[in-house]
PDB file of N, CA and C in Angstrom:
ATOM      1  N   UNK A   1     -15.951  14.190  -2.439  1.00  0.00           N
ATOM      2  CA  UNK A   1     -16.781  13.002  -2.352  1.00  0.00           C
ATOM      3  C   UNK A   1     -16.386  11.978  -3.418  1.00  0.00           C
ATOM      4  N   UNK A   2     -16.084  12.179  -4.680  1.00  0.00           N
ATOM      5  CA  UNK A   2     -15.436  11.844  -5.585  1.00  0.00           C
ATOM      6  C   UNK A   2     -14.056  10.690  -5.040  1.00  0.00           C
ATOM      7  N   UNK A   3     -13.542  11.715  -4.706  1.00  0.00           N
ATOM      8  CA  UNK A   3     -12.449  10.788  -4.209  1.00  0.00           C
ATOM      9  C   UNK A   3     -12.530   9.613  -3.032  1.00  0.00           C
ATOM     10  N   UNK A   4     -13.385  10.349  -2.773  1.00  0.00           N
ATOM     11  CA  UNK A   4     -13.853   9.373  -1.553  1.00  0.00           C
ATOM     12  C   UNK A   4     -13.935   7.677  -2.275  1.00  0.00           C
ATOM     13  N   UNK A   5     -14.935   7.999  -2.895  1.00  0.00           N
ATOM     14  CA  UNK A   5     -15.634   6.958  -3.836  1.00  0.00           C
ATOM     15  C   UNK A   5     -14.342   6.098  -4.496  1.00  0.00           C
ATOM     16  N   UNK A   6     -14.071   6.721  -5.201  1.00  0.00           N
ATOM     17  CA  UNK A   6     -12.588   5.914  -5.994  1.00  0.00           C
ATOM     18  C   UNK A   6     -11.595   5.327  -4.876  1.00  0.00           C
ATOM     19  N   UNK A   7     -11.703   6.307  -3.818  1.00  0.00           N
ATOM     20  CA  UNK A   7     -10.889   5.191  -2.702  1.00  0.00           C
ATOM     21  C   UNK A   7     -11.111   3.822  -2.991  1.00  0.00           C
ATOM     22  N   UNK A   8     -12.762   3.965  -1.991  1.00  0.00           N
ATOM     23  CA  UNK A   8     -13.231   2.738  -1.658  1.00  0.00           C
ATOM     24  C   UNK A   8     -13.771   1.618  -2.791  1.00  0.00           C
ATOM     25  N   UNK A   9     -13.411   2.521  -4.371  1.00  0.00           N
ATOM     26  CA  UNK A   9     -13.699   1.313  -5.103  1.00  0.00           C
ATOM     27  C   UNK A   9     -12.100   0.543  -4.860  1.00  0.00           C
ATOM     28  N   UNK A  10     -11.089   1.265  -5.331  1.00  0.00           N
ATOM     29  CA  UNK A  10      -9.883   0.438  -5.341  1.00  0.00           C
ATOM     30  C   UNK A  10      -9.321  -0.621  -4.001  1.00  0.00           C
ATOM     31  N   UNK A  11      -9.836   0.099  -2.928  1.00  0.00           N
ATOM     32  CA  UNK A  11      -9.574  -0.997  -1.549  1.00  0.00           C
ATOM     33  C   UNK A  11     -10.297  -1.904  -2.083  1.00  0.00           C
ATOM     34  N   UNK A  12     -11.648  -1.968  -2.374  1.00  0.00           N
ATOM     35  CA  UNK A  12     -12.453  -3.220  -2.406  1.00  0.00           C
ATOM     36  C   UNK A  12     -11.661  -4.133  -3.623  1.00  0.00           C
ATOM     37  N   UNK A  13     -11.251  -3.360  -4.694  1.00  0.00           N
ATOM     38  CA  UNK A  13     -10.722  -4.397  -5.694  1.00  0.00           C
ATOM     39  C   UNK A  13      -9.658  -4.956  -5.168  1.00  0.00           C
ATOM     40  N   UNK A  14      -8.578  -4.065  -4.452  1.00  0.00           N
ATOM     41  CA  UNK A  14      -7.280  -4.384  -3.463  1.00  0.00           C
ATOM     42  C   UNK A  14      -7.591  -5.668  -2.667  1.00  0.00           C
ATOM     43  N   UNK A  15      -8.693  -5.698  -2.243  1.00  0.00           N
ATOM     44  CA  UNK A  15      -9.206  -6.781  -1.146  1.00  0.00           C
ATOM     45  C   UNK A  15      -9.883  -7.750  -1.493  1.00  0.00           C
ATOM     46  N   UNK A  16     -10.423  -7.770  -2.848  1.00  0.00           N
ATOM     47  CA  UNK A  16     -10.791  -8.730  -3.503  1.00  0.00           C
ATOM     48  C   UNK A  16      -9.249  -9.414  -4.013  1.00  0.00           C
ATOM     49  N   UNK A  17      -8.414  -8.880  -4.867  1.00  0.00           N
ATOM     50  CA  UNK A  17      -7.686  -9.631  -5.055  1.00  0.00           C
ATOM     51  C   UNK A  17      -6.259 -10.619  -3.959  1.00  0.00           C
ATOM     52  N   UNK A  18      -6.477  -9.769  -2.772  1.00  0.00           N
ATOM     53  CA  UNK A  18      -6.038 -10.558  -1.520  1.00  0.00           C
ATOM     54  C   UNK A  18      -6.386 -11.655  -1.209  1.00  0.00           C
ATOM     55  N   UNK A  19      -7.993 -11.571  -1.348  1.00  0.00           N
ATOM     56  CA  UNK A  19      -8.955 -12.396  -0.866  1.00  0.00           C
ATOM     57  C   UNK A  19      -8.441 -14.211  -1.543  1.00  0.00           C
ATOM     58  N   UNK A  20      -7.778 -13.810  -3.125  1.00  0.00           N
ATOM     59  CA  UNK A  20      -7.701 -15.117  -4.073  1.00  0.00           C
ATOM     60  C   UNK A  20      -6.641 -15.369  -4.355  1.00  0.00           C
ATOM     61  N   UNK A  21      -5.396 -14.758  -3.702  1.00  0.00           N
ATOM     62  CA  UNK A  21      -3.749 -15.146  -3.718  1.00  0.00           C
ATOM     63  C   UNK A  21      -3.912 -15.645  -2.275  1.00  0.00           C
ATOM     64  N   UNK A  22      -2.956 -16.488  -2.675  1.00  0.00           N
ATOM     65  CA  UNK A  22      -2.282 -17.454  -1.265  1.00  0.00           C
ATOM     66  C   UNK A  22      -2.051 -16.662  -0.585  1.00  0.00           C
ATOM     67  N   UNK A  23      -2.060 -16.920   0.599  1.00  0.00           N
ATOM     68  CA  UNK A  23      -1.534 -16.225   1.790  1.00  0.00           C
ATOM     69  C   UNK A  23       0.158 -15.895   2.079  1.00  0.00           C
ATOM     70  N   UNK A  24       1.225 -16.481   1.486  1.00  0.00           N
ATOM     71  CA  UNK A  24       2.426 -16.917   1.409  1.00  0.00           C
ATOM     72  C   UNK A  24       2.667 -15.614   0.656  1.00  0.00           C
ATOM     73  N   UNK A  25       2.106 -15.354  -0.627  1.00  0.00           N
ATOM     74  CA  UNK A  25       2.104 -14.162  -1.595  1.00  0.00           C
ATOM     75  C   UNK A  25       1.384 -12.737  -1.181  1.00  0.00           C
ATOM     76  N   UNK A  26       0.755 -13.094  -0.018  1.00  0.00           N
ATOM     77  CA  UNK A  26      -0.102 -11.938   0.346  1.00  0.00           C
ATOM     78  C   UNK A  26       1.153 -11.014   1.411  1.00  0.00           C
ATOM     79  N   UNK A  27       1.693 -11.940   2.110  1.00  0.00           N
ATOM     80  CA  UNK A  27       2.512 -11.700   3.380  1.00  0.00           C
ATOM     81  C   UNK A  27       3.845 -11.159   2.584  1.00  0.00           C
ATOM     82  N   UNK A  28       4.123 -11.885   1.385  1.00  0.00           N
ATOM     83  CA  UNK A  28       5.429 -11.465   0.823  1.00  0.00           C
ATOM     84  C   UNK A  28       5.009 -10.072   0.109  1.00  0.00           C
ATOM     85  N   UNK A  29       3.503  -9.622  -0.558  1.00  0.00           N
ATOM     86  CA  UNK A  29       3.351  -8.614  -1.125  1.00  0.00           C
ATOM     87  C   UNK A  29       3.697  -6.935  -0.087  1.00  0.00           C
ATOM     88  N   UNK A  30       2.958  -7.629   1.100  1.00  0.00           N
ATOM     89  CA  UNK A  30       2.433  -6.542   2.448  1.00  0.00           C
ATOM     90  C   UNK A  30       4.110  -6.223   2.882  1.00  0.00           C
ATOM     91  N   UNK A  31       5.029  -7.103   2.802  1.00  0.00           N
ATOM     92  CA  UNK A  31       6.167  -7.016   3.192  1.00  0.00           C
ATOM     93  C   UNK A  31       6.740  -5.901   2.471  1.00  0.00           C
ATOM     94  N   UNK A  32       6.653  -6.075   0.928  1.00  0.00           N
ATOM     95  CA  UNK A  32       7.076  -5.432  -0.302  1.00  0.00           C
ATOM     96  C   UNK A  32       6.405  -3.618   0.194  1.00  0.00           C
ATOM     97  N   UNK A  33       5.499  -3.638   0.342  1.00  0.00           N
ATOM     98  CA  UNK A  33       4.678  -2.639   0.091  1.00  0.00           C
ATOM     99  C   UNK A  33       5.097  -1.450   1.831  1.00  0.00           C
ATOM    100  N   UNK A  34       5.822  -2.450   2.565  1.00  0.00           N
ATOM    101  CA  UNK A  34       5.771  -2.326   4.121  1.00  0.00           C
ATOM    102  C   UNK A  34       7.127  -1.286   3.607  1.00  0.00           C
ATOM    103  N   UNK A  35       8.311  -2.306   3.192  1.00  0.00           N
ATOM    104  CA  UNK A  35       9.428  -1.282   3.203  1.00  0.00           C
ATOM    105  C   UNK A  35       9.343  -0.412   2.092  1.00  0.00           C
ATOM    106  N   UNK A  36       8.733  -0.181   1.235  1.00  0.00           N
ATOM    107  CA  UNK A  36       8.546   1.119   0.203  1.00  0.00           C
ATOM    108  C   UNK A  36       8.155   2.432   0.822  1.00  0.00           C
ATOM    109  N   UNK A  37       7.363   2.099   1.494  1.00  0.00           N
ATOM    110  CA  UNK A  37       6.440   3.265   2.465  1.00  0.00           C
ATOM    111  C   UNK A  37       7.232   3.536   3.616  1.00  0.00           C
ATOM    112  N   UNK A  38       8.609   3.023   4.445  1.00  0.00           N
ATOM    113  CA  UNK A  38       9.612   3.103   5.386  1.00  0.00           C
ATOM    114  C   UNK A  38      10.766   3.767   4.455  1.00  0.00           C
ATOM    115  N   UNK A  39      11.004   3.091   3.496  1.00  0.00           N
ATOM    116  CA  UNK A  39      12.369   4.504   2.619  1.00  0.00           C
ATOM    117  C   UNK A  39      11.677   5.558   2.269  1.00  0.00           C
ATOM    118  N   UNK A  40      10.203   5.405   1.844  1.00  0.00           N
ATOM    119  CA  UNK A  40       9.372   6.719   1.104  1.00  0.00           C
ATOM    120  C   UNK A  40       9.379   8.201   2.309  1.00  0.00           C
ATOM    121  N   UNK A  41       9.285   7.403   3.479  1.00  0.00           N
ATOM    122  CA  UNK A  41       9.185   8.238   4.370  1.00  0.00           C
ATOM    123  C   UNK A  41      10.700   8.927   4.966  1.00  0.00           C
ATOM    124  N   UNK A  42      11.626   7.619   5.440  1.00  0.00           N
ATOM    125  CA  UNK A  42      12.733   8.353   5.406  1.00  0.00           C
ATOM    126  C   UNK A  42      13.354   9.198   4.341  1.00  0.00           C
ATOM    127  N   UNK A  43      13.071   9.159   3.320  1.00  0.00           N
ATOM    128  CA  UNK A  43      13.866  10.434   2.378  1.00  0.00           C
ATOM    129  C   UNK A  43      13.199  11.334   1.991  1.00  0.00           C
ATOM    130  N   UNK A  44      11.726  11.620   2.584  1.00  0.00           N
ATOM    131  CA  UNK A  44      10.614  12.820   2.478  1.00  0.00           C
ATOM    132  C   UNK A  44      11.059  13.445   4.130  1.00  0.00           C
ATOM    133  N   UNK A  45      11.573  12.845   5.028  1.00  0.00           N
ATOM    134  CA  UNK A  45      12.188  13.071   6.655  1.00  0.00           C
ATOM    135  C   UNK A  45      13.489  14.189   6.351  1.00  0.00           C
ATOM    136  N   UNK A  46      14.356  13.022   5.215  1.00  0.00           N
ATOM    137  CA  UNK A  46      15.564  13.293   4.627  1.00  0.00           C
ATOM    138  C   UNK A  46      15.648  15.265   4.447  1.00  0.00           C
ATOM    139  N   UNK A  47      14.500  14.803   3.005  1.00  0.00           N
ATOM    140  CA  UNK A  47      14.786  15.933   2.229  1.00  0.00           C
ATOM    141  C   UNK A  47      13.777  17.477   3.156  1.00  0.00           C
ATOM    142  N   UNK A  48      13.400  16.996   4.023  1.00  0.00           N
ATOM    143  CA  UNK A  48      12.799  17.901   4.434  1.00  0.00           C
ATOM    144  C   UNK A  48      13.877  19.008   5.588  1.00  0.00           C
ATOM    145  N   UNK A  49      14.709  18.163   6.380  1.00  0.00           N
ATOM    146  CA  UNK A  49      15.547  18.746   6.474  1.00  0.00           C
ATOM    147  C   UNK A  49      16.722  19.697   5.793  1.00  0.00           C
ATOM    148  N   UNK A  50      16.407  19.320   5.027  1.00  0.00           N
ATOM    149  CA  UNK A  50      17.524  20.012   3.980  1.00  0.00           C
ATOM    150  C   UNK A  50      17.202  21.385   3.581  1.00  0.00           C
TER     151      UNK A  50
END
């Protein structure tokens, strides 16, 4: 439950600070964050084969 909680505090701060950057910086962040989580996965794909 704990964790639960700390989730949803950090989304809300996550989404508060979305809320007050430009949109230009929001799209370039989501981009950033898009391909980290696409290599993170291919080399957890990677190494799992191995």
């Amino acid at each position: 439950m704990l964790f639960l909680v700390a989730a949803l505090l950090l989304l809300g701060v996550a989404m508060g600070t979305v809320a007050h950057a430009p949109l230009s910086v929001s799209l370039v962040m989501a981009a950033v964050i898009g391909v980290w989580l696409v290599v993170f996965a291919l080399r957890e794909r990677r190494a799992r084969h191995r």
